[in-house]
C-alpha atoms as a PDB file:
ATOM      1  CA  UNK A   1      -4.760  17.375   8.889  1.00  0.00           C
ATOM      2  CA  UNK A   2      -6.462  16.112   5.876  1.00  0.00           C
ATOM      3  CA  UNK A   3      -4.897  15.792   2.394  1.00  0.00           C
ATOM      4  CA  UNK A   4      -6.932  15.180  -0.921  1.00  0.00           C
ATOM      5  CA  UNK A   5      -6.240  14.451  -4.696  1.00  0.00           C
ATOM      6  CA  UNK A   6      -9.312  13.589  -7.071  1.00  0.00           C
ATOM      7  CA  UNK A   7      -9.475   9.393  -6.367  1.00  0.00           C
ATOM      8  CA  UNK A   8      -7.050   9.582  -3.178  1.00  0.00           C
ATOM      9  CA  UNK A   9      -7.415  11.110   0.544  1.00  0.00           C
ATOM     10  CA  UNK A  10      -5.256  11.226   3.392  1.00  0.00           C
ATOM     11  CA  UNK A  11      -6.563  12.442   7.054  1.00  0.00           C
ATOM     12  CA  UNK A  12      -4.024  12.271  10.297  1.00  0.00           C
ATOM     13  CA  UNK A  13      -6.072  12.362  13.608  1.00  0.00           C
ATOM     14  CA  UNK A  14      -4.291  11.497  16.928  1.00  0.00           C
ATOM     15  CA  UNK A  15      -1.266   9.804  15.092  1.00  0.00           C
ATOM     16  CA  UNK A  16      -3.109   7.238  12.618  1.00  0.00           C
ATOM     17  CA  UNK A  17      -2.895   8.436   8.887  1.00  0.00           C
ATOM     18  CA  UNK A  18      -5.964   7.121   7.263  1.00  0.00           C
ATOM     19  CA  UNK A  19      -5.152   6.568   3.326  1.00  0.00           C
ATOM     20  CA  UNK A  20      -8.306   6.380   1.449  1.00  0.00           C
ATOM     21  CA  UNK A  21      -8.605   5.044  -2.542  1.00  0.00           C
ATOM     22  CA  UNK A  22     -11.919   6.905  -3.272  1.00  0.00           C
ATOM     23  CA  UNK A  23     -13.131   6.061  -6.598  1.00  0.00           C
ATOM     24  CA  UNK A  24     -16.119   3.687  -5.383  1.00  0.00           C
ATOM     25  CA  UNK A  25     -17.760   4.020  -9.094  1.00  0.00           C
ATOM     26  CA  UNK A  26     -14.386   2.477 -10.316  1.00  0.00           C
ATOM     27  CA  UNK A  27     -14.539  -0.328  -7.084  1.00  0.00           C
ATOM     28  CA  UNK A  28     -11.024   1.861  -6.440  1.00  0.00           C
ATOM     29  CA  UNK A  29      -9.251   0.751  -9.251  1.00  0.00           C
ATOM     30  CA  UNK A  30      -5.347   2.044  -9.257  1.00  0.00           C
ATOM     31  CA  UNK A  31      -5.371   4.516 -11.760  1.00  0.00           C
ATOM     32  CA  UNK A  32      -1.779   6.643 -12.371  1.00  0.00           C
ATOM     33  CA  UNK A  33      -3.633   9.361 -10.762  1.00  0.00           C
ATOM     34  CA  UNK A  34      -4.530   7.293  -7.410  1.00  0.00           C
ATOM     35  CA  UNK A  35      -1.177   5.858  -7.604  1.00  0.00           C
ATOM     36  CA  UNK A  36       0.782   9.177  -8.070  1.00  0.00           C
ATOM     37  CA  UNK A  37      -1.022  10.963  -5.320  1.00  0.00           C
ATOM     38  CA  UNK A  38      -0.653   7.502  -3.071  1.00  0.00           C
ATOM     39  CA  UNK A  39       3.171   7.566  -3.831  1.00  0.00           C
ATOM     40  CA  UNK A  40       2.698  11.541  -2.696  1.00  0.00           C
ATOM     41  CA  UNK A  41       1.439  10.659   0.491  1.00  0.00           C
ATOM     42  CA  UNK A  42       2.958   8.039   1.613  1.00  0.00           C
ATOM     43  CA  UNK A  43       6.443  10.145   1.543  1.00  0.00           C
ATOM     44  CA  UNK A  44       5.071  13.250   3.034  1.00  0.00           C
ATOM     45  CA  UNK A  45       3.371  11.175   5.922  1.00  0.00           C
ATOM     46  CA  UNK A  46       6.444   9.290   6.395  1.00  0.00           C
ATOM     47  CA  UNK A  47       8.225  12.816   6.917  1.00  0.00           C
ATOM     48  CA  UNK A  48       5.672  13.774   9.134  1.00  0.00           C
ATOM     49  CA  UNK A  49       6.843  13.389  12.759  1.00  0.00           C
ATOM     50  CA  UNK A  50       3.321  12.990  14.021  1.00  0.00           C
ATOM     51  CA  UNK A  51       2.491   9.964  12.111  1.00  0.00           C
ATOM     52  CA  UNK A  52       2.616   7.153  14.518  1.00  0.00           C
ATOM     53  CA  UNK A  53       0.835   4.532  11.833  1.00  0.00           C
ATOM     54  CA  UNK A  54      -0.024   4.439   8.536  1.00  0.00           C
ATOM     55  CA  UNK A  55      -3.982   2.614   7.538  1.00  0.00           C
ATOM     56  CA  UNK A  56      -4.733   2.213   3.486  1.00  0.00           C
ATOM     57  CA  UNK A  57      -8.212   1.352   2.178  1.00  0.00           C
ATOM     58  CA  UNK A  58     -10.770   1.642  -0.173  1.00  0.00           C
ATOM     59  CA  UNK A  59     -13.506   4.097   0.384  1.00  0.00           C
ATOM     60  CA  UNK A  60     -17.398   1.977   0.292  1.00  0.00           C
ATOM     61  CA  UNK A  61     -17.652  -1.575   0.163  1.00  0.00           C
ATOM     62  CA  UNK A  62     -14.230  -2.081  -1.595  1.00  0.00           C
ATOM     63  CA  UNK A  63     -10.696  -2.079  -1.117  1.00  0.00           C
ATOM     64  CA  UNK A  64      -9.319  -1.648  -4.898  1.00  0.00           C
ATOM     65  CA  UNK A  65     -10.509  -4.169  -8.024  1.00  0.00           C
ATOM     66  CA  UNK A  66      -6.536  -3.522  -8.902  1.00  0.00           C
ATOM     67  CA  UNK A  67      -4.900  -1.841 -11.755  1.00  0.00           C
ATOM     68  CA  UNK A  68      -7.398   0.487 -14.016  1.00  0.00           C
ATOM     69  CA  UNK A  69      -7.559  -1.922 -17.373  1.00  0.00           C
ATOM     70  CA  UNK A  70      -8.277   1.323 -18.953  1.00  0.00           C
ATOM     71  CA  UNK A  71      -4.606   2.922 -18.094  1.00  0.00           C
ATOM     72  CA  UNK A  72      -2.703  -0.368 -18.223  1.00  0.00           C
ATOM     73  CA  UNK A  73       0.220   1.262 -20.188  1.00  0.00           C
ATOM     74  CA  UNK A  74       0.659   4.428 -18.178  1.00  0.00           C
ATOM     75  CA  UNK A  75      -0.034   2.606 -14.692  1.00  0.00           C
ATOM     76  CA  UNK A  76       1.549  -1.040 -15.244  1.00  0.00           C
ATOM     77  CA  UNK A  77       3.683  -1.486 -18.536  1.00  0.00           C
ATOM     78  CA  UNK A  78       5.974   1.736 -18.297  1.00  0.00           C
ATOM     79  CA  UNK A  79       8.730   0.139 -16.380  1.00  0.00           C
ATOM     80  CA  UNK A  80      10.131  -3.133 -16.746  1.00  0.00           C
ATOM     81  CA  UNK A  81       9.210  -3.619 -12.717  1.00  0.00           C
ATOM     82  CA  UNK A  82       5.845  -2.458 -13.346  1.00  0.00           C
ATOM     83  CA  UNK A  83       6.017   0.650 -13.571  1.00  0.00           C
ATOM     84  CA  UNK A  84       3.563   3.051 -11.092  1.00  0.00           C
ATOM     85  CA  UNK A  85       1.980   0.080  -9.100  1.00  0.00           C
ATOM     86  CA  UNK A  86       5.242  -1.034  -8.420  1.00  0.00           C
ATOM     87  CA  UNK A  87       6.350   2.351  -7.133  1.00  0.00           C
ATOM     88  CA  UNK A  88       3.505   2.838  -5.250  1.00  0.00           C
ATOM     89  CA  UNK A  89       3.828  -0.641  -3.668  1.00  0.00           C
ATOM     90  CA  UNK A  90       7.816   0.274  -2.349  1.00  0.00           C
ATOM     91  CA  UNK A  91       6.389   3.796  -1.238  1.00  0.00           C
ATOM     92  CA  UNK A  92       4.329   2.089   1.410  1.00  0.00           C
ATOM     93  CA  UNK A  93       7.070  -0.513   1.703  1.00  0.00           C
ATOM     94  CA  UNK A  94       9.136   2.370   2.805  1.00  0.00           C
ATOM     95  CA  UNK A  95       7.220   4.282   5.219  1.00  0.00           C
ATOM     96  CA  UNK A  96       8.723   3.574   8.893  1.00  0.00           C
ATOM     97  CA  UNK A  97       6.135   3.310  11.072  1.00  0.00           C
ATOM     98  CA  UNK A  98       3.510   0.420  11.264  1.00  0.00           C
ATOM     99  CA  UNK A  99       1.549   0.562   8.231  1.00  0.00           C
ATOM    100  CA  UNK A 100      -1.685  -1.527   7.933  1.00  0.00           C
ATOM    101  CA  UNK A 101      -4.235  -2.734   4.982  1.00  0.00           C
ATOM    102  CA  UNK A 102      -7.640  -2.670   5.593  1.00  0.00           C
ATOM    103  CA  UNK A 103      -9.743  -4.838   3.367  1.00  0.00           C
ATOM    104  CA  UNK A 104     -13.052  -5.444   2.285  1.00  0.00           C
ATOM    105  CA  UNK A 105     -15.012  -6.251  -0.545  1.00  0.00           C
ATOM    106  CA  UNK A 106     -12.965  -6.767  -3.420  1.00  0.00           C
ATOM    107  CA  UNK A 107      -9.007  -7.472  -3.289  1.00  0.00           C
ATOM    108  CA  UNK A 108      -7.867  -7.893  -6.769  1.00  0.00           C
ATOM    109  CA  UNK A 109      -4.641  -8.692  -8.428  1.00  0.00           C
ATOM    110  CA  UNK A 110      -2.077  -5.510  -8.603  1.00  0.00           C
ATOM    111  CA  UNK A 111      -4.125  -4.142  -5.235  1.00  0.00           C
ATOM    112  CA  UNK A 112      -3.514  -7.675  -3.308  1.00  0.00           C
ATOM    113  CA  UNK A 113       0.211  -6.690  -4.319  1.00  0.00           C
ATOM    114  CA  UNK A 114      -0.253  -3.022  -2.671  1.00  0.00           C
ATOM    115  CA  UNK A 115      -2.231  -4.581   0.117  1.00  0.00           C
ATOM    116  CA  UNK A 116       0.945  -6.996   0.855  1.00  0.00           C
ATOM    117  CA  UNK A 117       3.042  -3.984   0.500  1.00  0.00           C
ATOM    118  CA  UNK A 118       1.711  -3.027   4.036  1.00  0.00           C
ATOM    119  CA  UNK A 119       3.554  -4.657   6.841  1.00  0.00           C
ATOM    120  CA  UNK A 120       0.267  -6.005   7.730  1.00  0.00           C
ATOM    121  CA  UNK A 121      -3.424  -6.566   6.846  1.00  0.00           C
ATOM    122  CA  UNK A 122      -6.641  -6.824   8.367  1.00  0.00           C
ATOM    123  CA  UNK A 123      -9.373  -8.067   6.430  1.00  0.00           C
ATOM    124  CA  UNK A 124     -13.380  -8.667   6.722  1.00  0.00           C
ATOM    125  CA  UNK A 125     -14.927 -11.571   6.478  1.00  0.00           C
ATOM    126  CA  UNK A 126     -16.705 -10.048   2.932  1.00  0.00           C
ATOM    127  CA  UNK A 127     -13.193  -9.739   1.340  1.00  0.00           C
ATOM    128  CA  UNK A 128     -12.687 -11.374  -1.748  1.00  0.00           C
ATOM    129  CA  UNK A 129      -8.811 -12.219  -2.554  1.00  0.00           C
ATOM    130  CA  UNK A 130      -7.450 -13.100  -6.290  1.00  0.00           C
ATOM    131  CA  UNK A 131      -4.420 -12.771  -8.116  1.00  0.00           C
ATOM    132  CA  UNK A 132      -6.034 -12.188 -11.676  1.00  0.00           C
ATOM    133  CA  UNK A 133      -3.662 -11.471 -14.507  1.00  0.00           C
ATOM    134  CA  UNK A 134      -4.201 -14.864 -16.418  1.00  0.00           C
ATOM    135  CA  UNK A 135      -7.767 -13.826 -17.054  1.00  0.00           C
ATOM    136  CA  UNK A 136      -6.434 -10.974 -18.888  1.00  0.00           C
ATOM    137  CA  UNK A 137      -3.294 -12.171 -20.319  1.00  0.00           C
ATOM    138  CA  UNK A 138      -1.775 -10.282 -17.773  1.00  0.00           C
ATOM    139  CA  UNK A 139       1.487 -10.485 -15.769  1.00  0.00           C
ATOM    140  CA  UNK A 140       1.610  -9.480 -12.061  1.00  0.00           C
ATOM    141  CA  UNK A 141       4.749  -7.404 -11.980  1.00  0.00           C
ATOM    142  CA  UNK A 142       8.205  -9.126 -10.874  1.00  0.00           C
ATOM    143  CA  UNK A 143       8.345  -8.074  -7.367  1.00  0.00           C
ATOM    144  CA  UNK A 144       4.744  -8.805  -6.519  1.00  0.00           C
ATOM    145  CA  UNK A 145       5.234 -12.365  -8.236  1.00  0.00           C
ATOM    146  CA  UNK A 146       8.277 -12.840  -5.134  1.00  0.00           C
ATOM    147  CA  UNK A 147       6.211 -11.752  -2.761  1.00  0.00           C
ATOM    148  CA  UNK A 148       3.351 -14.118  -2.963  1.00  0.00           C
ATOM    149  CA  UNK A 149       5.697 -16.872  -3.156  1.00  0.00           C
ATOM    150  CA  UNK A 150       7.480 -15.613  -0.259  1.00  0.00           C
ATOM    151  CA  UNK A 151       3.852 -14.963   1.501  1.00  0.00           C
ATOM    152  CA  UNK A 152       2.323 -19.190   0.107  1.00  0.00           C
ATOM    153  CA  UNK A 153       4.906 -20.975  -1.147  1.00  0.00           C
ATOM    154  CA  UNK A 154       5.690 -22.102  -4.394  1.00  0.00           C
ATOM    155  CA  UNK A 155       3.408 -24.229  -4.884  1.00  0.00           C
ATOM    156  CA  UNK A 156      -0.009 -21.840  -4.067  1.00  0.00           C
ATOM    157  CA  UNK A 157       1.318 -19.008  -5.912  1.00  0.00           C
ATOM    158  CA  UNK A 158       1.460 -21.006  -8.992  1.00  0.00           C
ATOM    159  CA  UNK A 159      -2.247 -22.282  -8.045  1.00  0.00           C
ATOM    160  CA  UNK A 160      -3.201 -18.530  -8.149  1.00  0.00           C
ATOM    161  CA  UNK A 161      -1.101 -16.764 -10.696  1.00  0.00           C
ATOM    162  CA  UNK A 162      -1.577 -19.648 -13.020  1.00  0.00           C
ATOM    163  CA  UNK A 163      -5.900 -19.908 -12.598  1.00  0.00           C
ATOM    164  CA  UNK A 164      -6.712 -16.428 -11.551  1.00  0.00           C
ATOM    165  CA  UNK A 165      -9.371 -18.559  -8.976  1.00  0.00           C
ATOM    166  CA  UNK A 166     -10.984 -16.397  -6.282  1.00  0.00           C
ATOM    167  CA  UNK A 167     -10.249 -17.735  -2.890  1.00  0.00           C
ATOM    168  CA  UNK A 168     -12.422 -17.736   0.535  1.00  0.00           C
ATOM    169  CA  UNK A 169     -11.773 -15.148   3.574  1.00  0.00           C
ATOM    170  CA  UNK A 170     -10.565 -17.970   5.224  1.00  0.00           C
ATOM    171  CA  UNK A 171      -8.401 -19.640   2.886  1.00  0.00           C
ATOM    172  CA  UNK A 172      -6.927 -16.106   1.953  1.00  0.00           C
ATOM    173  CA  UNK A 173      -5.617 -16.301   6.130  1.00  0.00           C
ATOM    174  CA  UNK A 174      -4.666 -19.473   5.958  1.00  0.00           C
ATOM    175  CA  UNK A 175      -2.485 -19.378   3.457  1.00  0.00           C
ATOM    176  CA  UNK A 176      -0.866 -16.107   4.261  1.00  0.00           C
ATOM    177  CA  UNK A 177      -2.284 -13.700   1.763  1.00  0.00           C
ATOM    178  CA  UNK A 178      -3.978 -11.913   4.933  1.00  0.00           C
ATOM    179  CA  UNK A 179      -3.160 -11.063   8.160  1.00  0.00           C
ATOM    180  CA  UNK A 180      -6.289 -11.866  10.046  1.00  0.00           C
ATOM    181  CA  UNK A 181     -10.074 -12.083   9.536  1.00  0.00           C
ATOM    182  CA  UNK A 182     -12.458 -10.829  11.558  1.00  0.00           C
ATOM    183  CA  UNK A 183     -16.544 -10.721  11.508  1.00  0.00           C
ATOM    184  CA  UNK A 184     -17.545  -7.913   8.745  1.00  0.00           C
ATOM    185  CA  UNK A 185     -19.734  -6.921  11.588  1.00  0.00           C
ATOM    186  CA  UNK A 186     -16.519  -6.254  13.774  1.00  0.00           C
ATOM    187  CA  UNK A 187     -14.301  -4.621  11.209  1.00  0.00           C
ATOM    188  CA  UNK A 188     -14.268  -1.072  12.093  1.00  0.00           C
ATOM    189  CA  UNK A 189     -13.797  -1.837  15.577  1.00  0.00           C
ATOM    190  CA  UNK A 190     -11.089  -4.172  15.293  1.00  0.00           C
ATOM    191  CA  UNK A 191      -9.377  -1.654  12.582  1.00  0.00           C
ATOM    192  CA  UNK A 192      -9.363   1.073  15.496  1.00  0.00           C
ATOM    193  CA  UNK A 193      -8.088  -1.016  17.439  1.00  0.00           C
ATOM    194  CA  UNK A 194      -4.627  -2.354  15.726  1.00  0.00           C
ATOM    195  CA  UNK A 195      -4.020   1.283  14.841  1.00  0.00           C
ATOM    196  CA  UNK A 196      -4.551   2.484  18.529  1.00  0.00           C
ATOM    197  CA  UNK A 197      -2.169  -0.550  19.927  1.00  0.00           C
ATOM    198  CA  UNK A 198       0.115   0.165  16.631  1.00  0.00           C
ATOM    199  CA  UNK A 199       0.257   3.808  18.131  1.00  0.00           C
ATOM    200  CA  UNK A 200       0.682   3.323  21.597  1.00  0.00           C
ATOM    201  CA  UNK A 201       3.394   0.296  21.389  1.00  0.00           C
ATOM    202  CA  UNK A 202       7.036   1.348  21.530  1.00  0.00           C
ATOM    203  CA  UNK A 203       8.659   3.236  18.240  1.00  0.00           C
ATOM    204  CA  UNK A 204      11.625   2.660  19.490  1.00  0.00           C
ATOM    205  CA  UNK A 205      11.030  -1.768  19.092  1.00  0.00           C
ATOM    206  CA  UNK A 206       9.103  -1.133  16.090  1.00  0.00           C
ATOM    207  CA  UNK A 207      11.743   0.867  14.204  1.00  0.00           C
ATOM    208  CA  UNK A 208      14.468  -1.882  15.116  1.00  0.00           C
ATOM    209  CA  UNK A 209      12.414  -4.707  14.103  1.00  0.00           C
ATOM    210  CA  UNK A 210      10.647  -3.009  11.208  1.00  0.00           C
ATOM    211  CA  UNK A 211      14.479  -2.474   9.509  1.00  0.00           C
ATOM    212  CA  UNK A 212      15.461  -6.376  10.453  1.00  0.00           C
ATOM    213  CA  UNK A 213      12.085  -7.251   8.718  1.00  0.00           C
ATOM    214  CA  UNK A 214      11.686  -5.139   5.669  1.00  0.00           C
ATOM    215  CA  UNK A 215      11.044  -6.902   2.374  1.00  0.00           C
ATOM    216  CA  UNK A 216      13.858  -4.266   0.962  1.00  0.00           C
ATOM    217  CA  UNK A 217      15.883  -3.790   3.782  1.00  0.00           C
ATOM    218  CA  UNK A 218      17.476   0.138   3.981  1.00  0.00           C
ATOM    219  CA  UNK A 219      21.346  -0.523   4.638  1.00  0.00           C
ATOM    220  CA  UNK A 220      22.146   3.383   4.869  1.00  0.00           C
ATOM    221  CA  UNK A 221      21.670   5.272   7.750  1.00  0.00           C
ATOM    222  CA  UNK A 222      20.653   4.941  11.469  1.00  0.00           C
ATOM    223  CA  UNK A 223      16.926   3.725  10.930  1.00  0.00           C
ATOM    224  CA  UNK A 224      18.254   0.622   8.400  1.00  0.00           C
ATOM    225  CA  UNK A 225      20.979  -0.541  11.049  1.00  0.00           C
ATOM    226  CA  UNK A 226      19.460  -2.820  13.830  1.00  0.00           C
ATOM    227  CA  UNK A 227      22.813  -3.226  15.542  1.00  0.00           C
ATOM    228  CA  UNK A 228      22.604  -0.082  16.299  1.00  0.00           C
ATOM    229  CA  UNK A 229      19.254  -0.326  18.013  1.00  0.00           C
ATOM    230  CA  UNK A 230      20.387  -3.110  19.729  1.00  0.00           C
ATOM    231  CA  UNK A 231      24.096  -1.144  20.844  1.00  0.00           C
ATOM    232  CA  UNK A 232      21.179   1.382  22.073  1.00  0.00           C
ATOM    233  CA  UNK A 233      18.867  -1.158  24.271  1.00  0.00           C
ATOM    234  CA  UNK A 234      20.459  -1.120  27.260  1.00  0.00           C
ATOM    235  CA  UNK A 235      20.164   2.986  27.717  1.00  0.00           C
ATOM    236  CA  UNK A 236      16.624   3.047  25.997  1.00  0.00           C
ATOM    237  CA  UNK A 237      14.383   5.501  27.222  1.00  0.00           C
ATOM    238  CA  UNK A 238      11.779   3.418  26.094  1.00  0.00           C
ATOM    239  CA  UNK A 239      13.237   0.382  28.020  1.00  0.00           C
ATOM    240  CA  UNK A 240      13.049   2.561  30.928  1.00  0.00           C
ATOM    241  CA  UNK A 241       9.705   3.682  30.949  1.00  0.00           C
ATOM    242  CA  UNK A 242       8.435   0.065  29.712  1.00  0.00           C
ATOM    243  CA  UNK A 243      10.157  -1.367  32.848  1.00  0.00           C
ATOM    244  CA  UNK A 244       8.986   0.638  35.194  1.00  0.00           C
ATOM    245  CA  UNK A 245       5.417   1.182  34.231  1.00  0.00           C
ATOM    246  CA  UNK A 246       5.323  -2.790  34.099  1.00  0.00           C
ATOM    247  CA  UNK A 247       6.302  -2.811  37.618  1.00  0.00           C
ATOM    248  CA  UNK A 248       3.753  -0.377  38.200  1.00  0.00           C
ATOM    249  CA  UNK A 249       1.002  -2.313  36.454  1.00  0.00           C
ATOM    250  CA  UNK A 250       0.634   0.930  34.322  1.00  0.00           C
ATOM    251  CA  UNK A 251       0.469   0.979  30.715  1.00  0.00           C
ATOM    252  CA  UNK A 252       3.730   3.167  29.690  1.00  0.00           C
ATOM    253  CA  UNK A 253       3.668   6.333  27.724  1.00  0.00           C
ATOM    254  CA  UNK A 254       6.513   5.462  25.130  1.00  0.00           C
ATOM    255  CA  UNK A 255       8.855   8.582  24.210  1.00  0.00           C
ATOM    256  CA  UNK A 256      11.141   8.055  21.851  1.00  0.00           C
ATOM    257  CA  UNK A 257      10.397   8.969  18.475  1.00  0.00           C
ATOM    258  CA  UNK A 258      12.459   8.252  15.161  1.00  0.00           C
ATOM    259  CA  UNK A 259      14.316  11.372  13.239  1.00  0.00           C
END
């Protein structure tokens, strides 16, 4: 199934949805457009029972150079939480299965914040992290201001908020702003890779864990209450299979699937 707006496309193949910011003249910058159609997608794919994991990037070299300065108004300063990044950032927050960044290239300010809005990310050695507002006068919106503290500490998100400084690959995984780096070389294979495992790996432990874990944690309804996932271990059908394809030294074929 493949889904396309103008600057954004969406392809589902074997369970991974493969979100793709394609406006490589722009380096992918989040225009209201982009971020409309990635708010779009993001809820329909969520819906979409065949959706096992969820992959954003940037079509070429790059994953996004952030917010379009051109549409600053429409795409940043319409909302006092910042407006249609922010929105777009909680719309990937909110999907329920796995959900995974892949970067390269550039990683720049408001797109570092959608980036981080992935549960993880998975980055090439190429990538080039900054949080830039201060260049521009800007202000990186409220909630993505919380999250790199929550993701560096204190005292590195005022290092980056305050100079707008580029940081290495490897600095940008040591302090947290990254999941993991791998050889640019190795990037497509390793992306395949987490999204195959992602796939394959129990929904059943990811949906309990992913509610306990969520920056915004859902409080209504079965998929935001872990203890009842955990009322449910014992007579998992997951748990079951898992079990006994372990004593079989299989690899099990995980059945249950979230409503």
């Amino acid at each position: 199934m493949v889904s396309q707006a103008p600057t954004l496309t969406s392809v589902v193949e074997q369970g991974i949805a493969t979100v793709t910011i394609n406006d490589p003249g722009r380096r992918n910058a989040l225009t209201p457009a982009t971020l409309r159609a990635l708010i779009r997608d993001c809820e329909r794919l969520d819906a979409d029972p065949a959706v096992r994991v969820l992959a954003v990037r940037g079509h070429g070299a790059d994953f996004s150079a952030g917010v379009a300065i051109d549409h600053l108004e429409e795409a940043l300063l319409g909302a006092p939480d910042g407006g249609l990044l922010t929105a777009a950032c909680r719309a990937l927050a909110r999907v329920r299965v796995p959900t995974l960044a892949l970067l390269r290239g550039v990683c720049m300010g408001g797109a570092w914040q959608l980036a981080a809005s992935a549960d993880m990310s998975l980055a090439a050695q190429d990538v080039r992290v900054a949080i830039t507002p201060a260049k521009l006068g800007l202000i990186l919106p409220e909630p993505g201001v919380r999250l790199l503290a929550r993701r560096v500490g204190l005292d590195r998100a005022r290092y980056l908020l305050f100079t707008g400084d580029e940081v290495s690959s490897a600095r940008a995984e040591a302090w947290g702003l990254v999941t993991q780096v791998v050889p640019a070389s190795e990037f497509d294979a390793a992306a395949a890779g987490w999204c195959a495992r992602l796939r394959d790996r129990s929904d059943f432990t990811q949906a309990a864990v992913g509610c306990l874990l969520a920056e915004e944690p859902i409080s209504a309804g079965p998929d935001g209450n872990f203890a009842r996932y955990w009322a449910a271990l014992a007579g998992s059908e997951d748990l079951a299979l898992g079990t006994d394809a372990f004593a079989r030294k299989e690899s099990p074929q995980f059945t249950w699937r979230r409503q």
